[in-house]
C-alpha atoms as a PDB file:
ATOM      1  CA  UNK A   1     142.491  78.538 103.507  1.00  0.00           C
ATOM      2  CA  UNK A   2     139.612  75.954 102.507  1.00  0.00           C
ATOM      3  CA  UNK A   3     136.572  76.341 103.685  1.00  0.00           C
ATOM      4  CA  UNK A   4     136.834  79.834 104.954  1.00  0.00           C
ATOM      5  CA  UNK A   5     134.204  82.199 103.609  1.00  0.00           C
ATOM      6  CA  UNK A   6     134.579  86.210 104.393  1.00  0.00           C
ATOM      7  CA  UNK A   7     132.402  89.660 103.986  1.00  0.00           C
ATOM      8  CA  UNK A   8     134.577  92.348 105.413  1.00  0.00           C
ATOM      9  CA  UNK A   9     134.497  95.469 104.029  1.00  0.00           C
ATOM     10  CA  UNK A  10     137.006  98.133 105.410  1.00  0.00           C
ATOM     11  CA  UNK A  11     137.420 102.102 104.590  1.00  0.00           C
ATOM     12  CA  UNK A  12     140.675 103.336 105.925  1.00  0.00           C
ATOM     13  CA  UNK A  13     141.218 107.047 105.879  1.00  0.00           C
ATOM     14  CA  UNK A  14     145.149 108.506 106.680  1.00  0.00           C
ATOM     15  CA  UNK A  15     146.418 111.918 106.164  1.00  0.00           C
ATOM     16  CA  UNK A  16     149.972 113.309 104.698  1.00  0.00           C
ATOM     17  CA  UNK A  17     152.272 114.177 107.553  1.00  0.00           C
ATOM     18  CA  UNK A  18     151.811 117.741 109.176  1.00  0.00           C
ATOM     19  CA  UNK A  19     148.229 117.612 106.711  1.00  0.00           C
ATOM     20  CA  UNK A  20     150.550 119.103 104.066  1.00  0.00           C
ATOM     21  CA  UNK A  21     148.788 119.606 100.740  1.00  0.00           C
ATOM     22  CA  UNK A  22     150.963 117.512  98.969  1.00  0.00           C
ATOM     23  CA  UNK A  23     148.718 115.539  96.481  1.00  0.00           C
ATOM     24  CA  UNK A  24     148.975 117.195  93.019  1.00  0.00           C
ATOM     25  CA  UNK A  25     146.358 116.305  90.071  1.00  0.00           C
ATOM     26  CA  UNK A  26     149.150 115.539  87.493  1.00  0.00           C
ATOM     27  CA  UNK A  27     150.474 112.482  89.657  1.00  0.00           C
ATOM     28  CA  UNK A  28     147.608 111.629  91.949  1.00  0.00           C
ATOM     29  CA  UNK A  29     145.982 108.995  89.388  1.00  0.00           C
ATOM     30  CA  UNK A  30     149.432 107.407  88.995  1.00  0.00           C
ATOM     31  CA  UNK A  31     149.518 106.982  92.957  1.00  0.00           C
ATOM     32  CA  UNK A  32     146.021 105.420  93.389  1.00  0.00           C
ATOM     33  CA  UNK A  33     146.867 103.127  90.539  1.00  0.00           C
ATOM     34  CA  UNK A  34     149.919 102.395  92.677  1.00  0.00           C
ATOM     35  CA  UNK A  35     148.280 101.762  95.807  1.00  0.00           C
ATOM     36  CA  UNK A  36     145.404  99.544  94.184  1.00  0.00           C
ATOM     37  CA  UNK A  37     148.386  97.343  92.939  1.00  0.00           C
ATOM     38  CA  UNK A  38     149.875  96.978  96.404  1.00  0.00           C
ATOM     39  CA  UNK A  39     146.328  96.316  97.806  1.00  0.00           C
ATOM     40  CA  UNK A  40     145.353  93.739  95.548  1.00  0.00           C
ATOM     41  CA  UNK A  41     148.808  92.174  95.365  1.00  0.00           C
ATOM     42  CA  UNK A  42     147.993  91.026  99.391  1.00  0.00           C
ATOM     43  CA  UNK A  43     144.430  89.760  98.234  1.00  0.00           C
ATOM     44  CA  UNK A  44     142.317  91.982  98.970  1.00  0.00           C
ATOM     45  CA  UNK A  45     140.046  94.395  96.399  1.00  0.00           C
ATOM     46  CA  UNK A  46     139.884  97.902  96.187  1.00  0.00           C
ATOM     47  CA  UNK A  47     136.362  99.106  95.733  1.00  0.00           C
ATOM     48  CA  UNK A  48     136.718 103.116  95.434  1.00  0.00           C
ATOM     49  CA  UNK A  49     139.755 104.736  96.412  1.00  0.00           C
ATOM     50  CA  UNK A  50     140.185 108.942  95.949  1.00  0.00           C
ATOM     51  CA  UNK A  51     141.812 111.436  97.889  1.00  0.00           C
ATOM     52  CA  UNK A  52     142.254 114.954  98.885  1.00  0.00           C
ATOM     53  CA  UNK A  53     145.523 117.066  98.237  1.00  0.00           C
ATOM     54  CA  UNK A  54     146.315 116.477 102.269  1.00  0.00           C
ATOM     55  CA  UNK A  55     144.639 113.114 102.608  1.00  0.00           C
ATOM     56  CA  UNK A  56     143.454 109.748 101.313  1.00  0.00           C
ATOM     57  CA  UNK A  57     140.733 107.334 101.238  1.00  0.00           C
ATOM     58  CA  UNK A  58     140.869 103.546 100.423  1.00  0.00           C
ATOM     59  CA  UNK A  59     137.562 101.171 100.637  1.00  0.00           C
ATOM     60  CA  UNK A  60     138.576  97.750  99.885  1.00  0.00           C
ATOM     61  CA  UNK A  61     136.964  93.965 100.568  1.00  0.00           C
ATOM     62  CA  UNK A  62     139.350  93.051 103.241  1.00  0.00           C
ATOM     63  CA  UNK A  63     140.859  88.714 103.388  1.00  0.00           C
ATOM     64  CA  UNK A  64     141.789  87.749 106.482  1.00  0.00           C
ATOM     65  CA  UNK A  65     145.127  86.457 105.338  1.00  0.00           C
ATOM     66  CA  UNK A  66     147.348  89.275 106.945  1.00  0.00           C
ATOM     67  CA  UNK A  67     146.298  91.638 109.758  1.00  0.00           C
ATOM     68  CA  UNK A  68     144.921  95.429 108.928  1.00  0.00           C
ATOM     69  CA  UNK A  69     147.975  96.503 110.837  1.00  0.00           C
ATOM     70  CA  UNK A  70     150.184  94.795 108.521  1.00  0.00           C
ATOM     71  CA  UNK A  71     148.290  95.796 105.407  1.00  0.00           C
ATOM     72  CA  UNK A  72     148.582  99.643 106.396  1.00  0.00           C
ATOM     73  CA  UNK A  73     152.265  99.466 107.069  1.00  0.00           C
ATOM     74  CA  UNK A  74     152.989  98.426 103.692  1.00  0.00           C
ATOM     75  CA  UNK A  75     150.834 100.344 101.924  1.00  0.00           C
ATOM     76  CA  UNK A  76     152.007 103.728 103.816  1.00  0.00           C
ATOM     77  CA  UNK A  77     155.555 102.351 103.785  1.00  0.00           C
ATOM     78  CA  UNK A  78     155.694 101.300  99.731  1.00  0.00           C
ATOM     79  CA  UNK A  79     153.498 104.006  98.688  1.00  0.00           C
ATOM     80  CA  UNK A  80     155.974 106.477 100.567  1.00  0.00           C
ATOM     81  CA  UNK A  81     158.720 104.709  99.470  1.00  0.00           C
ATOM     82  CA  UNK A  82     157.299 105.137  95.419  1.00  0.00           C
ATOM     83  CA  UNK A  83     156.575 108.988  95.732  1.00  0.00           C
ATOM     84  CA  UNK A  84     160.253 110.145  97.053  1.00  0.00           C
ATOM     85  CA  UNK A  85     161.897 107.878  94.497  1.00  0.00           C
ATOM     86  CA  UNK A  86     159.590 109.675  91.765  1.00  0.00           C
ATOM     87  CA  UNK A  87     159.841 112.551  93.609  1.00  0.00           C
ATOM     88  CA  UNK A  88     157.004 114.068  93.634  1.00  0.00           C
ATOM     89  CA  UNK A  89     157.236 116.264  96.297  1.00  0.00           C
ATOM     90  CA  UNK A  90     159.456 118.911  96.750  1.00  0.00           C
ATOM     91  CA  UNK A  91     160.551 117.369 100.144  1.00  0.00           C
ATOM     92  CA  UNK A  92     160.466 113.868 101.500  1.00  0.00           C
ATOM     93  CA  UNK A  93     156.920 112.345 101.588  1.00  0.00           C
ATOM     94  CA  UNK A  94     155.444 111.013 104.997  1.00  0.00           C
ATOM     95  CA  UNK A  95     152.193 109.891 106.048  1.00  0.00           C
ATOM     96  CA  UNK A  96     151.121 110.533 109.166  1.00  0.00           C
ATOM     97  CA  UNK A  97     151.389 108.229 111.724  1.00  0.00           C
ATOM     98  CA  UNK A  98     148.467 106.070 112.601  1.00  0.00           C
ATOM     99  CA  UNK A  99     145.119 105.811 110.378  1.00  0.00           C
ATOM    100  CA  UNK A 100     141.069 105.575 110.964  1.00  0.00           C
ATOM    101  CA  UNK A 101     139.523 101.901 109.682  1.00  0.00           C
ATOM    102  CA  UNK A 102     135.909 101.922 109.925  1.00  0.00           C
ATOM    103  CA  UNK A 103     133.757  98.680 108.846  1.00  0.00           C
ATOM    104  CA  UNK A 104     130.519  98.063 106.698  1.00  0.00           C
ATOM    105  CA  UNK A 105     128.034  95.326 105.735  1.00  0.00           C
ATOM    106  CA  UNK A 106     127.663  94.520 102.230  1.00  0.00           C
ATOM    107  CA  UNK A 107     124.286  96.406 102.226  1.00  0.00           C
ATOM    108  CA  UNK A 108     126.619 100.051 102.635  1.00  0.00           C
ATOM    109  CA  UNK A 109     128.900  98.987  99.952  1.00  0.00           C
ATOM    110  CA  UNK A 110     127.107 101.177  97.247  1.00  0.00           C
ATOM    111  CA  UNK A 111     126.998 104.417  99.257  1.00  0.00           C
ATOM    112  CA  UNK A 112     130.351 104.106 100.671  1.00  0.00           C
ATOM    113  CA  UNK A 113     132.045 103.881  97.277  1.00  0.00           C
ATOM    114  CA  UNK A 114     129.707 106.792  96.449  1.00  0.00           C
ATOM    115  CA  UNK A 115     131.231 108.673  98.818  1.00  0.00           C
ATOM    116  CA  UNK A 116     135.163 107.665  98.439  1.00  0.00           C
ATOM    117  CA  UNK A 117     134.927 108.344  94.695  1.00  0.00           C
ATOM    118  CA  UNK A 118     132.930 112.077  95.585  1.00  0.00           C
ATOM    119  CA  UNK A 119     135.464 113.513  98.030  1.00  0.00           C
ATOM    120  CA  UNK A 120     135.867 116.822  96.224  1.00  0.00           C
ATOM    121  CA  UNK A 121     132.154 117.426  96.687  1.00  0.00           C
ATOM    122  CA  UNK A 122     132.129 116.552 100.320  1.00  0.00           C
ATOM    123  CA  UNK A 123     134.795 118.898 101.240  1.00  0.00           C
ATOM    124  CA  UNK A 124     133.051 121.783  99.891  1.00  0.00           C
ATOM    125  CA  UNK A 125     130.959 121.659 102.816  1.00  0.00           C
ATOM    126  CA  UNK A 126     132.953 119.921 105.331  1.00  0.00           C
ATOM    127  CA  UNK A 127     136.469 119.925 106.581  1.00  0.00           C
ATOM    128  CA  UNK A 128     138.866 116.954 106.468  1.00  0.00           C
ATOM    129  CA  UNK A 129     138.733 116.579 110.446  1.00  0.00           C
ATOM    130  CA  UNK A 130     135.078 117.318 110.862  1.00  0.00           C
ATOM    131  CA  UNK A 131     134.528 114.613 108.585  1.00  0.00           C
ATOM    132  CA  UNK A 132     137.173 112.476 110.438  1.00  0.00           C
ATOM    133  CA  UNK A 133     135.654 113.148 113.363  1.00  0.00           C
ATOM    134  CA  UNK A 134     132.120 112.585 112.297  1.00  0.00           C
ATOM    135  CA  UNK A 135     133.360 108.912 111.509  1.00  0.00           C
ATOM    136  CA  UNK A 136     134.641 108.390 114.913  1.00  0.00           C
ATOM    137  CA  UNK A 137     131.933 109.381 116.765  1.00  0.00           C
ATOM    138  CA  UNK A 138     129.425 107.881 114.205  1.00  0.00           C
ATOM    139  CA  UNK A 139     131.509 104.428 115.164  1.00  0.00           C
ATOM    140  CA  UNK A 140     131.380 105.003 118.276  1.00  0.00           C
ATOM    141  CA  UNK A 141     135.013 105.050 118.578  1.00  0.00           C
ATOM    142  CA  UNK A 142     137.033 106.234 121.872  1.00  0.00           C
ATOM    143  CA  UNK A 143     139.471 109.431 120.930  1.00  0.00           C
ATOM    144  CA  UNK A 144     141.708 111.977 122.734  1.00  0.00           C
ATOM    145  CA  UNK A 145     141.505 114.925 120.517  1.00  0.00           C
ATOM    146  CA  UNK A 146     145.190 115.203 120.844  1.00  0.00           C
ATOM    147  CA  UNK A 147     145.811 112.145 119.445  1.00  0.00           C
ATOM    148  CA  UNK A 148     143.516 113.134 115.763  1.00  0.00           C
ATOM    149  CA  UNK A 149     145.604 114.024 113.172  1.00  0.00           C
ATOM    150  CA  UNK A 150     147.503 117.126 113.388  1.00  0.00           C
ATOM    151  CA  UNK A 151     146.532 120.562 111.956  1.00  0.00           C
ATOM    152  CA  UNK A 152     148.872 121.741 108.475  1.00  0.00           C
ATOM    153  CA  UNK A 153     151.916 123.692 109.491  1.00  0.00           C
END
């Protein structure tokens, strides 16, 4: 759209369903590779993206030209979609449902790619839902504990 000018920066986190370590090194590069693609292929650019073996991490300039809502769906739904037909996993992939978007000014862009790219180090001293929940109450955001993702089985 002319004459629309935009500075949103967005870091969505999401978790495999049940938290199941599912995420194995000899893939997971092909998979972020995959889900850059799908990003950028809606117009919007992927800053840092890394995950966990039970969860992910995307930080991407956001363009208003689709809803966050939409942009998740396809990326869980395509990205799901790519690792069963590869089949990667022993059983059939799911995220979780649902997913934590947190926003930052251009002056946090460094140090939140920092810390997307150094995942491994920050779970060394933190678990995936203190960290999660460290997020939501450092946004401020209204939760029911119930609700935050579920332990693994």
């Amino acid at each position: 759209m002319a004459n629309t000018y935009t500075q949103i920066h967005i870091q969505c986190v999401m978790a495999v369903k049940y938290r199941a370590s599912l995420f194995q090194p000899d893939w997971k590069d092909q998979l972020k590779k995959y889900m850059i693609g799908i990003v950028q292929n809606y117009g919007h650019k992927m800053l840092a993206i890394n995950n966990m073996p039970d969860h992910m991490h995307m930080f991407f300039g956001f363009r208003p030209n689709q809803s966050l809502a939409d942009l998740m769906r396809i990326v869980k739904s395509e990205s799901s979609k790519w690792i069963n037909d590869k089949q990667f996993t022993p059983a059939v992939f799911n995220w979780q449902e649902g997913y934590g978007a947190f926003s930052y000014s251009r002056s946090h862009v460094a140090k939140v790619t920092e810390y997307v790219l150094n995942q491994e180090g920050h779970h060394r001293h933190k678990t995936f839902l203190e960290e999660y929940e460290q997020f939501l109450k450092q946004f401020e955001v209204d939760y029911h504990e119930r609700y935050i993702f579920k332990l693994p089985e």
